[in-house]
N, C-alpha and C. Protein backbone atom coordinates (compact mmCIF):
# COMPACT_ATOMS: atom_id res chain seq x y z
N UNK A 1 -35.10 -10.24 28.47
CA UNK A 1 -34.89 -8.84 28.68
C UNK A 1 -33.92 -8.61 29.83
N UNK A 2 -33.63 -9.46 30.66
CA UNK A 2 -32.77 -9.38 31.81
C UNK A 2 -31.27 -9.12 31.71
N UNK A 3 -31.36 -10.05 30.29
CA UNK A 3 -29.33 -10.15 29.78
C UNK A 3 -29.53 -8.69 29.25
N UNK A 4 -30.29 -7.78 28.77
CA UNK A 4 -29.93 -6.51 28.24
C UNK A 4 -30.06 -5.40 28.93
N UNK A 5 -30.94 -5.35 30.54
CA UNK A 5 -30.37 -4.93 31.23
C UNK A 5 -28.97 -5.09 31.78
N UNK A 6 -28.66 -6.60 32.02
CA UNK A 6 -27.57 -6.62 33.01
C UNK A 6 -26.20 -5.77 32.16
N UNK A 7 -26.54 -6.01 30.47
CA UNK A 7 -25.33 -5.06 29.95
C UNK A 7 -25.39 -3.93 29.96
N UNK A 8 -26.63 -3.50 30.11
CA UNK A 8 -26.73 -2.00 29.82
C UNK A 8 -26.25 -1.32 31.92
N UNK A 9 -26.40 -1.96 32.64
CA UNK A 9 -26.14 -1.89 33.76
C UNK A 9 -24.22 -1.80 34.07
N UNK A 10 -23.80 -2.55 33.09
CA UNK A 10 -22.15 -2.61 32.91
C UNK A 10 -21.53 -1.50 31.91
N UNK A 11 -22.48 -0.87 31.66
CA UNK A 11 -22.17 0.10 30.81
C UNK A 11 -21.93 -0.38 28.80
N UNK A 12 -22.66 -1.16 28.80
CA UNK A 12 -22.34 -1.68 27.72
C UNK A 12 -23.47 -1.25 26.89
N UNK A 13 -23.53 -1.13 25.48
CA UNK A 13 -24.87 -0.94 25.02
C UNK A 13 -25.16 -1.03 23.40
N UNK A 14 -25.90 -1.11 22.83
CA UNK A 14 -25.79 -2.45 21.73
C UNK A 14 -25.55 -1.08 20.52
N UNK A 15 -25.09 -1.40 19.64
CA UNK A 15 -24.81 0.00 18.13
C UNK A 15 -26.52 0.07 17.62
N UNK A 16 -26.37 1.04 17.07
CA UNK A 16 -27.82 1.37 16.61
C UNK A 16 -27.60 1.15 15.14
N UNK A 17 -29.20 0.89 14.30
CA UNK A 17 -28.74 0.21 13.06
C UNK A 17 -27.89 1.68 12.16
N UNK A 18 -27.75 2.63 12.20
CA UNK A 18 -26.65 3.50 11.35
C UNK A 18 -25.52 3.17 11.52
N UNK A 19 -25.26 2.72 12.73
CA UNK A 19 -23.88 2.24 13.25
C UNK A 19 -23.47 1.24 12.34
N UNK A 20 -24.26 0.02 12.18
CA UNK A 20 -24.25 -1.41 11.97
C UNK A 20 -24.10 -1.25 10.50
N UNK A 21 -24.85 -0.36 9.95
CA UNK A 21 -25.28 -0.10 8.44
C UNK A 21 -23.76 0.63 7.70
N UNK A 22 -23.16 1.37 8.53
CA UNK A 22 -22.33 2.49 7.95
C UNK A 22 -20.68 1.27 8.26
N UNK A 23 -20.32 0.53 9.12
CA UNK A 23 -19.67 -0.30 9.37
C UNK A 23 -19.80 -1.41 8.64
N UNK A 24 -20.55 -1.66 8.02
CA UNK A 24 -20.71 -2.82 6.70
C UNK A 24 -20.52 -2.17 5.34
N UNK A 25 -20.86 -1.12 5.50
CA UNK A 25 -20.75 -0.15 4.23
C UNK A 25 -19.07 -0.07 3.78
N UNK A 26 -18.94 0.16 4.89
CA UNK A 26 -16.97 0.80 4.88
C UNK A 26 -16.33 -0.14 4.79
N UNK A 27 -16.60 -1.39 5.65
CA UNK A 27 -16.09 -2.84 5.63
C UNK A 27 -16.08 -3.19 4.48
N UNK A 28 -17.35 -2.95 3.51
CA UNK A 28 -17.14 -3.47 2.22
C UNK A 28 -16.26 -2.55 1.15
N UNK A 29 -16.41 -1.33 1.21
CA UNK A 29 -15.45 -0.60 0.59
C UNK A 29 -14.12 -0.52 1.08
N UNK A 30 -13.60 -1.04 2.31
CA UNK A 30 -12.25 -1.58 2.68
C UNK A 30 -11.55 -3.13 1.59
N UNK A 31 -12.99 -3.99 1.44
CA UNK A 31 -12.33 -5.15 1.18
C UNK A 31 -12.05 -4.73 -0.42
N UNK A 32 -13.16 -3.91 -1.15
CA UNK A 32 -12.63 -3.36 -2.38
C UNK A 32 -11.23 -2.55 -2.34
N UNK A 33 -11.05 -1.67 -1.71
CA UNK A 33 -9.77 -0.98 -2.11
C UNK A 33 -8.72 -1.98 -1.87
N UNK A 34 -8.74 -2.62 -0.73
CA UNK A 34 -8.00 -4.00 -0.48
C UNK A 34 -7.24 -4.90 -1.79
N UNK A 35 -7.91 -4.93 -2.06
CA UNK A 35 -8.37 -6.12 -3.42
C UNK A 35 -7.71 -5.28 -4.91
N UNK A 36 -8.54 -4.07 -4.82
CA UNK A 36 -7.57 -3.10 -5.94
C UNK A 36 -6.44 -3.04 -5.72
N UNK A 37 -5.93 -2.57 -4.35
CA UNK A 37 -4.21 -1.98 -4.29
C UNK A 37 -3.56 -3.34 -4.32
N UNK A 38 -3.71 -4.62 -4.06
CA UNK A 38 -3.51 -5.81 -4.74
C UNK A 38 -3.07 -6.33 -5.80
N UNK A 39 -4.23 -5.79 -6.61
CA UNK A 39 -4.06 -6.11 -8.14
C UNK A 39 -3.53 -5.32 -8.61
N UNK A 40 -3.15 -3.75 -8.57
CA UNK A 40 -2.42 -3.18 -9.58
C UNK A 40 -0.77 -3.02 -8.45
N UNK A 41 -0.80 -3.69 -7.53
CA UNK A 41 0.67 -3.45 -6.75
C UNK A 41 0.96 -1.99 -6.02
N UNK A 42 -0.24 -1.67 -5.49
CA UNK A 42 -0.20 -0.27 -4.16
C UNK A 42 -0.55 -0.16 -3.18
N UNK A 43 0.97 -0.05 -2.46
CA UNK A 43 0.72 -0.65 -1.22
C UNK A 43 -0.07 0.06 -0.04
N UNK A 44 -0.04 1.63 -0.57
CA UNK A 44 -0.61 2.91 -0.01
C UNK A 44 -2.71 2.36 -0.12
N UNK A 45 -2.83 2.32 -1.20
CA UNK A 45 -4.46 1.79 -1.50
C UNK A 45 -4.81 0.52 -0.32
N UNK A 46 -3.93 -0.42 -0.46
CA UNK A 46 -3.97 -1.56 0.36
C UNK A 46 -4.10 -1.43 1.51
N UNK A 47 -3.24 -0.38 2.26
CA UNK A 47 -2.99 -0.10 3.68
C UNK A 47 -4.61 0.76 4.22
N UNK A 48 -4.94 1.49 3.23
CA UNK A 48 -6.05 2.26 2.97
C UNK A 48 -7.52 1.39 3.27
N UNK A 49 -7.48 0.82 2.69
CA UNK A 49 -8.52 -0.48 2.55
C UNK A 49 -8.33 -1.22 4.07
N UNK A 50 -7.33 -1.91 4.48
CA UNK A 50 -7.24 -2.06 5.73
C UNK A 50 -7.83 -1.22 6.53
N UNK A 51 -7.16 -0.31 6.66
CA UNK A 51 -8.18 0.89 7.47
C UNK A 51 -9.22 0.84 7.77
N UNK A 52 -10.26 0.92 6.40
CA UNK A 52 -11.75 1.32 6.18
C UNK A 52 -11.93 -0.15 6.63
N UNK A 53 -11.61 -1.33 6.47
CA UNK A 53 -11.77 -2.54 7.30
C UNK A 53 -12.10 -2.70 8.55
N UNK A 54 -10.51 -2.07 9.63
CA UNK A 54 -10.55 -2.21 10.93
C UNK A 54 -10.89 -1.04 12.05
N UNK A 55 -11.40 0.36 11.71
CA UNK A 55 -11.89 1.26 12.13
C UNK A 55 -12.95 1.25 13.26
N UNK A 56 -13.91 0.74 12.55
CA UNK A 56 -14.89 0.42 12.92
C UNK A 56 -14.82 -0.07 14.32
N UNK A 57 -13.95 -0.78 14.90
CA UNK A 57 -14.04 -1.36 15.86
C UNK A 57 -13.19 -0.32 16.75
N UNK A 58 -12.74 0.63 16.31
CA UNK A 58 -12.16 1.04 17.34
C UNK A 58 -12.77 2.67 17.61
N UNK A 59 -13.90 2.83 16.97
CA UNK A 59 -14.49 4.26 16.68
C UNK A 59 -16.37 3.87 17.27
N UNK A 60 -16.93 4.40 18.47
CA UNK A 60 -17.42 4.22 19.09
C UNK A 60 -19.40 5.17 18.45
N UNK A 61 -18.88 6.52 18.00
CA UNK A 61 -19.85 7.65 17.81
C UNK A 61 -19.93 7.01 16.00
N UNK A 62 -21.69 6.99 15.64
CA UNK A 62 -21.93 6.91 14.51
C UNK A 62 -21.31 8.17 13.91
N UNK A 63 -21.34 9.45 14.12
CA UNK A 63 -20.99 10.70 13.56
C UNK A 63 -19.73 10.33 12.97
N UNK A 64 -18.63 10.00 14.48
CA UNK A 64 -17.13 9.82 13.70
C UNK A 64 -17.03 8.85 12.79
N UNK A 65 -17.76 7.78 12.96
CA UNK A 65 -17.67 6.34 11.88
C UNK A 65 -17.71 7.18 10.41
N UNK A 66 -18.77 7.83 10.43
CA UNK A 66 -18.93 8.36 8.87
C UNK A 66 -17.98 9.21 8.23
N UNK A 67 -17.40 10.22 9.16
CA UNK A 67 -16.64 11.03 8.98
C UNK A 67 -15.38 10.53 8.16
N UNK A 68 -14.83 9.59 9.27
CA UNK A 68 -13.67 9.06 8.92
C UNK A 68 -13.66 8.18 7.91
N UNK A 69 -14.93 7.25 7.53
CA UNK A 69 -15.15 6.47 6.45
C UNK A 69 -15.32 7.06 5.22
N UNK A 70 -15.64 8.24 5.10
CA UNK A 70 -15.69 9.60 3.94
C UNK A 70 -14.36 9.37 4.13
N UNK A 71 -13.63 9.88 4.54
CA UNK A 71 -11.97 10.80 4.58
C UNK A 71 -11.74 9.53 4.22
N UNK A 72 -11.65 8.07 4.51
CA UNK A 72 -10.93 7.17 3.92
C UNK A 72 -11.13 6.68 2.23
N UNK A 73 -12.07 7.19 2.14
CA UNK A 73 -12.60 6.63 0.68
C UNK A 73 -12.41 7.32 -0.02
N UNK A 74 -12.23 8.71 0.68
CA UNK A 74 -11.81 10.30 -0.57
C UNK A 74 -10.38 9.43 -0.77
N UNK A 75 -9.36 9.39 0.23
CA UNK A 75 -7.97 8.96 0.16
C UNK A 75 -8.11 8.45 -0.69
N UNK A 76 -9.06 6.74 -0.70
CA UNK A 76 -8.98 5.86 -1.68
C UNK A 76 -8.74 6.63 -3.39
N UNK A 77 -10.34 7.39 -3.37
CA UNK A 77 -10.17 7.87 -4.85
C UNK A 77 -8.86 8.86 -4.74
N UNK A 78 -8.36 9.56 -3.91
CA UNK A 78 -6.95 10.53 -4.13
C UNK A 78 -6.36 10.11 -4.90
N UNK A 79 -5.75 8.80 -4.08
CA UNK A 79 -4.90 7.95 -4.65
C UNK A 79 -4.80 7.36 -5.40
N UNK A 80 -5.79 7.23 -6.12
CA UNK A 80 -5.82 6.41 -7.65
C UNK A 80 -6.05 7.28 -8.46
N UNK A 81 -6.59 8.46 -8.56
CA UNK A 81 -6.37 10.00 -9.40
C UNK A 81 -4.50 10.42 -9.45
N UNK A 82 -4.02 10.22 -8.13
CA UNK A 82 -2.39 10.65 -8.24
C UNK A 82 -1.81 9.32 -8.83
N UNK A 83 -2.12 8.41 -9.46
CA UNK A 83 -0.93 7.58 -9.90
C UNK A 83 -0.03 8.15 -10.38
């Protein structure tokens, strides 16, 4: 219990499981769109998928994680409705 004070003392502090849950969620719907814009040759889907990949790490509030993981996945389907 000491090492989780001393982080929580550095200001550090561990994701809560929505966090953990919604960041595996997106991660996996990143490596799908990934994988689609791949196979049919779009590079917009691909770049998309990246995204929903590397977000996560740079988006701190469960609220925004979801937000933006919605808005990326609407894109996803946008973009494959506008072919």
């Amino acid at each position: 219990m000491d090492d989780l004070e001393t982080l929580q003392s550095l200001g550090l502090s561990l994701p809560s499981p929505a966090y953990i849950f919604g960041a595996v969620i997106f991660g996996l719907a990143g490596i799908a769109a990934y994988r689609y814009g791949k196979k049919v040759g779009r590079p917009r889907t691909r770049w998309i998928g990246v995204a929903l990949m590397l977000y996560p790490y740079a988006i701190s509030q469960t609220w925004l994680l979801y937000v933006l993981g919605i808005a990326l996945c609407g894109a996803v389907f946008w973009d494959r409705r506008n072919a």
